[in-house]
Protein backbone atom coordinates (compact mmCIF):
# COMPACT_ATOMS: atom_id res chain seq x y z
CA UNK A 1 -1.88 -25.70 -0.56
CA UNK A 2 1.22 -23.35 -0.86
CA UNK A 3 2.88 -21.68 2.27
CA UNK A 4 1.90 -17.97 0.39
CA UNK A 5 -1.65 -19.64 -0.04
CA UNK A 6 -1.70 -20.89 3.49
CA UNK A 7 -0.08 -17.32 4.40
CA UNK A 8 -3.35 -15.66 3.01
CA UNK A 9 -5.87 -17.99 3.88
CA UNK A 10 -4.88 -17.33 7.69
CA UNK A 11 -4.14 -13.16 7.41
CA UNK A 12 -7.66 -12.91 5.85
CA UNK A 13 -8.83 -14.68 8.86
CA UNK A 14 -7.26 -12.69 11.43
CA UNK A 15 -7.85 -9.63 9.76
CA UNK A 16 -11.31 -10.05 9.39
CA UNK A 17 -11.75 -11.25 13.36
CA UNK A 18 -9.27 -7.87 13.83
CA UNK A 19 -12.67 -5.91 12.17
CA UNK A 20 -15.06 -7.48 13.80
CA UNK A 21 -13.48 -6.88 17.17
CA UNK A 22 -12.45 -3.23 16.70
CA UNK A 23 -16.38 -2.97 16.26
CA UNK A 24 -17.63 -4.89 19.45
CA UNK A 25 -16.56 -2.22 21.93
CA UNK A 26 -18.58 0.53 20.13
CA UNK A 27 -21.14 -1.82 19.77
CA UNK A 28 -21.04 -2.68 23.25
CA UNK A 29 -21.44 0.77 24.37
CA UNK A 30 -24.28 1.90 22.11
CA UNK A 31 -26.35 -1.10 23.21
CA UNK A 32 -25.66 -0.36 26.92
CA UNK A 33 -25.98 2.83 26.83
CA UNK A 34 -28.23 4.27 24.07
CA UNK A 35 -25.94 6.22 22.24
CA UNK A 36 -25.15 5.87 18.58
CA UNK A 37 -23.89 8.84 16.13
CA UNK A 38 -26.08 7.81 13.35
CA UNK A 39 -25.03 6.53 9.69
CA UNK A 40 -24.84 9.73 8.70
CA UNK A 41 -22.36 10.86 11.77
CA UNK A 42 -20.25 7.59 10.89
CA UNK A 43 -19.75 8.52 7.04
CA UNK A 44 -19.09 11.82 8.28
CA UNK A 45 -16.34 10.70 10.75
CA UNK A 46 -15.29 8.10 8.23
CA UNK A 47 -14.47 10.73 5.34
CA UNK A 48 -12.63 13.10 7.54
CA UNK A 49 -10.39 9.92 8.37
CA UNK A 50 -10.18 8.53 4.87
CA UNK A 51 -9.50 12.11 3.31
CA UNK A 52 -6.24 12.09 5.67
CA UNK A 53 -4.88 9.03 5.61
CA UNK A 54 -6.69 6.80 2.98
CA UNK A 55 -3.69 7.17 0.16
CA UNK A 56 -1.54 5.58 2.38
CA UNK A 57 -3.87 2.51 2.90
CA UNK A 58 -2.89 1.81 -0.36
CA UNK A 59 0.59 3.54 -0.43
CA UNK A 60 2.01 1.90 2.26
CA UNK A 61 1.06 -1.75 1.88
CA UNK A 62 2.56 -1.60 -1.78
CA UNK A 63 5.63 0.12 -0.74
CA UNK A 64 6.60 -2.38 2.52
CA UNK A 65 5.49 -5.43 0.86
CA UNK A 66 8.22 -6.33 -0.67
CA UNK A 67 10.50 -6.13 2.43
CA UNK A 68 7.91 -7.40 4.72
CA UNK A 69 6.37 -9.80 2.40
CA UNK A 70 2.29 -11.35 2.94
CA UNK A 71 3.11 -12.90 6.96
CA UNK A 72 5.12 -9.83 7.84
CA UNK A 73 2.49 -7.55 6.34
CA UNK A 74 -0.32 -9.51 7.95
CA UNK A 75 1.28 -9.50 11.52
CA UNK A 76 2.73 -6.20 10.55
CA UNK A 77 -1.04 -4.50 10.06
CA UNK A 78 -2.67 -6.40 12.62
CA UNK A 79 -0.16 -4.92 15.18
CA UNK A 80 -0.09 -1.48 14.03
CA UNK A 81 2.74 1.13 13.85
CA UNK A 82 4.04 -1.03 10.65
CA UNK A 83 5.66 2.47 9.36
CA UNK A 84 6.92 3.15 12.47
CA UNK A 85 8.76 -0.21 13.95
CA UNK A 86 7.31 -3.34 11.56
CA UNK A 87 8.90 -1.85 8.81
CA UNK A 88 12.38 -0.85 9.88
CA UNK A 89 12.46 -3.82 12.17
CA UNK A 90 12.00 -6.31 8.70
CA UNK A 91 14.56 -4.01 6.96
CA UNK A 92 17.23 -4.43 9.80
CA UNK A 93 16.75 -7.78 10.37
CA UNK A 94 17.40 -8.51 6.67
CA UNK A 95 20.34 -6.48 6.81
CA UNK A 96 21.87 -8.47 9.54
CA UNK A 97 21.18 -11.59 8.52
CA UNK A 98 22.81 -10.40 4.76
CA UNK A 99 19.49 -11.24 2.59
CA UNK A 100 17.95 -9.59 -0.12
CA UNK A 101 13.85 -7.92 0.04
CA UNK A 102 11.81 -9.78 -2.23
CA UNK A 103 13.76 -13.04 -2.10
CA UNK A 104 12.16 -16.17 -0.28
CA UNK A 105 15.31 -16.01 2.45
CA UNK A 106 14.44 -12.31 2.72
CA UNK A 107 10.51 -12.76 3.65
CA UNK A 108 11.19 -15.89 5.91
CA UNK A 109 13.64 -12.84 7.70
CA UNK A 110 11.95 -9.95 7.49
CA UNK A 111 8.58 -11.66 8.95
CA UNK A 112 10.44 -12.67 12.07
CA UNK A 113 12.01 -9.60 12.49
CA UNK A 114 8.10 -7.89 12.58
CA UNK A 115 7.05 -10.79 14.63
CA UNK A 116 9.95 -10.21 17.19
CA UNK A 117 8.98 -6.35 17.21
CA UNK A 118 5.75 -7.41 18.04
CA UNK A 119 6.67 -9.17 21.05
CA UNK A 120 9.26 -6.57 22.36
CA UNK A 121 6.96 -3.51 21.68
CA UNK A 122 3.94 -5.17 23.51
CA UNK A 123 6.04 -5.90 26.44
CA UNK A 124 7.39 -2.27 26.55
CA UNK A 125 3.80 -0.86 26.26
CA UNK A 126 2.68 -3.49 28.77
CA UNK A 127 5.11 -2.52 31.33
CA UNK A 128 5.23 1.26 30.61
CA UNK A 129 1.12 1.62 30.59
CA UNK A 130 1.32 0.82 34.59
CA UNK A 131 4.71 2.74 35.07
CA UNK A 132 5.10 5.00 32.13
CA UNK A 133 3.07 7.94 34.07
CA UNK A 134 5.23 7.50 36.52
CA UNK A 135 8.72 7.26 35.14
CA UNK A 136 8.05 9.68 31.94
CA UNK A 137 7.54 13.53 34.11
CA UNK A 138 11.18 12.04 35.58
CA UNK A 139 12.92 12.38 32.43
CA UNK A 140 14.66 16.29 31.21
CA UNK A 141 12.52 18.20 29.22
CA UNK A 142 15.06 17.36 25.88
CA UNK A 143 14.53 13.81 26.11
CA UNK A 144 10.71 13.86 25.74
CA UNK A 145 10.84 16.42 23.48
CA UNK A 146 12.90 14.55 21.34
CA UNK A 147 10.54 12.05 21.41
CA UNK A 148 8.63 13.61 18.44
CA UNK A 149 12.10 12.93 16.13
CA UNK A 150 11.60 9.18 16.05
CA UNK A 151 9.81 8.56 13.83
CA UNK A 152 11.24 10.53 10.78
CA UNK A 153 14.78 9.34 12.57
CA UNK A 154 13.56 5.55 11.59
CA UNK A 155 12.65 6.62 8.24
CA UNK A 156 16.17 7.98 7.39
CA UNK A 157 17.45 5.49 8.95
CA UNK A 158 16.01 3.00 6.95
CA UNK A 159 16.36 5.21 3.91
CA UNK A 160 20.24 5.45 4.38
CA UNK A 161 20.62 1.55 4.97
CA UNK A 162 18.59 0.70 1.57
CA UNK A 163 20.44 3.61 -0.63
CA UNK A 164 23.38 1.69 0.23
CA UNK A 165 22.73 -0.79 -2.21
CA UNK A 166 22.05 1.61 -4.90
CA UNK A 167 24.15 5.15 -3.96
CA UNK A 168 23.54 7.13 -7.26
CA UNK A 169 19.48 6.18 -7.47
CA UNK A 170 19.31 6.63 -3.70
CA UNK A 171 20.76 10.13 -4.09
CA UNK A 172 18.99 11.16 -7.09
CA UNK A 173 15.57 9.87 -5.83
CA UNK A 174 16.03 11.56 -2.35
CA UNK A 175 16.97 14.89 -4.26
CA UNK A 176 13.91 14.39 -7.00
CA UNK A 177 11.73 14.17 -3.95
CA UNK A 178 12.78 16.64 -2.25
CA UNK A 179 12.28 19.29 -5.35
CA UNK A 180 8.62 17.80 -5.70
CA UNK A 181 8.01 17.74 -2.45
CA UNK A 182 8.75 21.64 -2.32
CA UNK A 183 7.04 22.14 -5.64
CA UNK A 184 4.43 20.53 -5.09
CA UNK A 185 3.64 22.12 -1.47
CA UNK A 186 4.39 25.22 -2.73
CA UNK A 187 1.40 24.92 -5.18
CA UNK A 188 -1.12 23.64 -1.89
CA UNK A 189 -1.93 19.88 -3.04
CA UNK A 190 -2.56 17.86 0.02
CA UNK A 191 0.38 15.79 2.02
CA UNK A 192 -1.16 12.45 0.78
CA UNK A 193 -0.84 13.35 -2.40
CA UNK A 194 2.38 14.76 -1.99
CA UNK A 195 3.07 10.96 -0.62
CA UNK A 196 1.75 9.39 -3.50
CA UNK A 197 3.54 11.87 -6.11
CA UNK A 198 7.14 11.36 -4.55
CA UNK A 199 6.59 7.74 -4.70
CA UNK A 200 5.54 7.02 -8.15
CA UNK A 201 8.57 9.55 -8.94
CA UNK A 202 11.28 7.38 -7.21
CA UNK A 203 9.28 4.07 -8.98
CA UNK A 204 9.65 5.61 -12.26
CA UNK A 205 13.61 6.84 -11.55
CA UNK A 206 14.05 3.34 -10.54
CA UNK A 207 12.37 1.90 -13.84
CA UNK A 208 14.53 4.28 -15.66
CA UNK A 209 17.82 3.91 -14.47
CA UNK A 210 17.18 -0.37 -14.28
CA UNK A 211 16.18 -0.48 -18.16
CA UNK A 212 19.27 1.81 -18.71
CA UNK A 213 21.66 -0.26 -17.03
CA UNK A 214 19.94 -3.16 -18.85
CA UNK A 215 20.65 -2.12 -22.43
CA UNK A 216 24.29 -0.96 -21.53
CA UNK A 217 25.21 -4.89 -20.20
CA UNK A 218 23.05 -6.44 -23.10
């Protein structure tokens, strides 16, 4: 058996135990108590959720694969936050260690740079969920309000560090996206799709400008 087969064999595993334990407390609590919302309450709940978010269930584990590869993406998605810290943890680690996304050097790297964010963000949530109350009313009122810019501060982070390796497509996809973003807003189609749009526009670009580059070398 392969390392990628090995790789899968073991994330299916853990994902599926993930499921099954996300359920028990729920469970737990209906049995003890009585109380359960019905199947038709849980559909309910579970199309408001999948009507928000369920384009990037699919989105997002196409568009970090490649720098996160099948471990990194297991651990990553396990953990949660993989947009948020998994993600640009893989990216930076591969850019500090000099590899390439995609290459075998690249997902033995960018799987132990999500595995190392694992164990530094649990430790900061560990320590911060019995002093956090504490210490967080002690900071000025422009730190933790600038606590809502990290995450789109990650994202151009990121952004920045890959468009390095491609300037002119970087530029031209973050300027194509930001015209169909607008456009596309301005018409009223829903942020997911908005997502999904502005992705399969940078893909194509990308497609474009590669088979372009391709026939001027040939």
């Amino acid at each position: 058996m392969s390392f990628d087969q090995r790789v899968i064999k073991n994330g299916r595993l853990s994902m599926g135990l993930a499921i099954i334990a996300n359920f028990l407390p729920a469970i737990v609590y209906s049995v003890m108590y009585g109380t359960f919302p019905g199947i038709g309450g849980i559909l309910t709940i579970w199309g408001t959720v999948a009507a928000s978010y369920g384009v990037s269930w699919v989105v997002q584990v196409i568009a970090y694969h490649p720098t996160m590869g099948a471990a990194g993406s297991y651990i990553g998605w396990l953990a949660g936050s993989c947009g948020d810290i998994r993600m640009p943890a893989a990216s930076i680690a591969q850019t500090m260690a000099e590899v390439e996304p995609g290459t075998h050097e690249g997902t033995v790297i960018g799987t132990i740079g999500v595995a190392m964010s694992v164990l530094v963000s649990a430790s900061i949530i560990t320590i911060f969920i019995f002093i956090g109350n504490a210490v967080i009313p002690l900071f000025p009122q422009f730190i933790t309000d600038s606590f809502s810019h990290i995450q789109p501060a990650l994202f151009a982070a990121v952004y920045i560090d890959m468009m390095k390796r491609d300037v002119v497509h970087g530029v031209i996809s973050l300027v194509v996206g930001f015209a169909l973003y607008k456009v596309m807003a301005l018409v009223g189609i829903s942020t997911a799709f908005i997502t999904v749009g502005v992705i399969v526009a940078t893909v194509l670009i990308a497609r474009v400008m590669y088979v372009s580059r391709a026939k001027k070398n040939a």
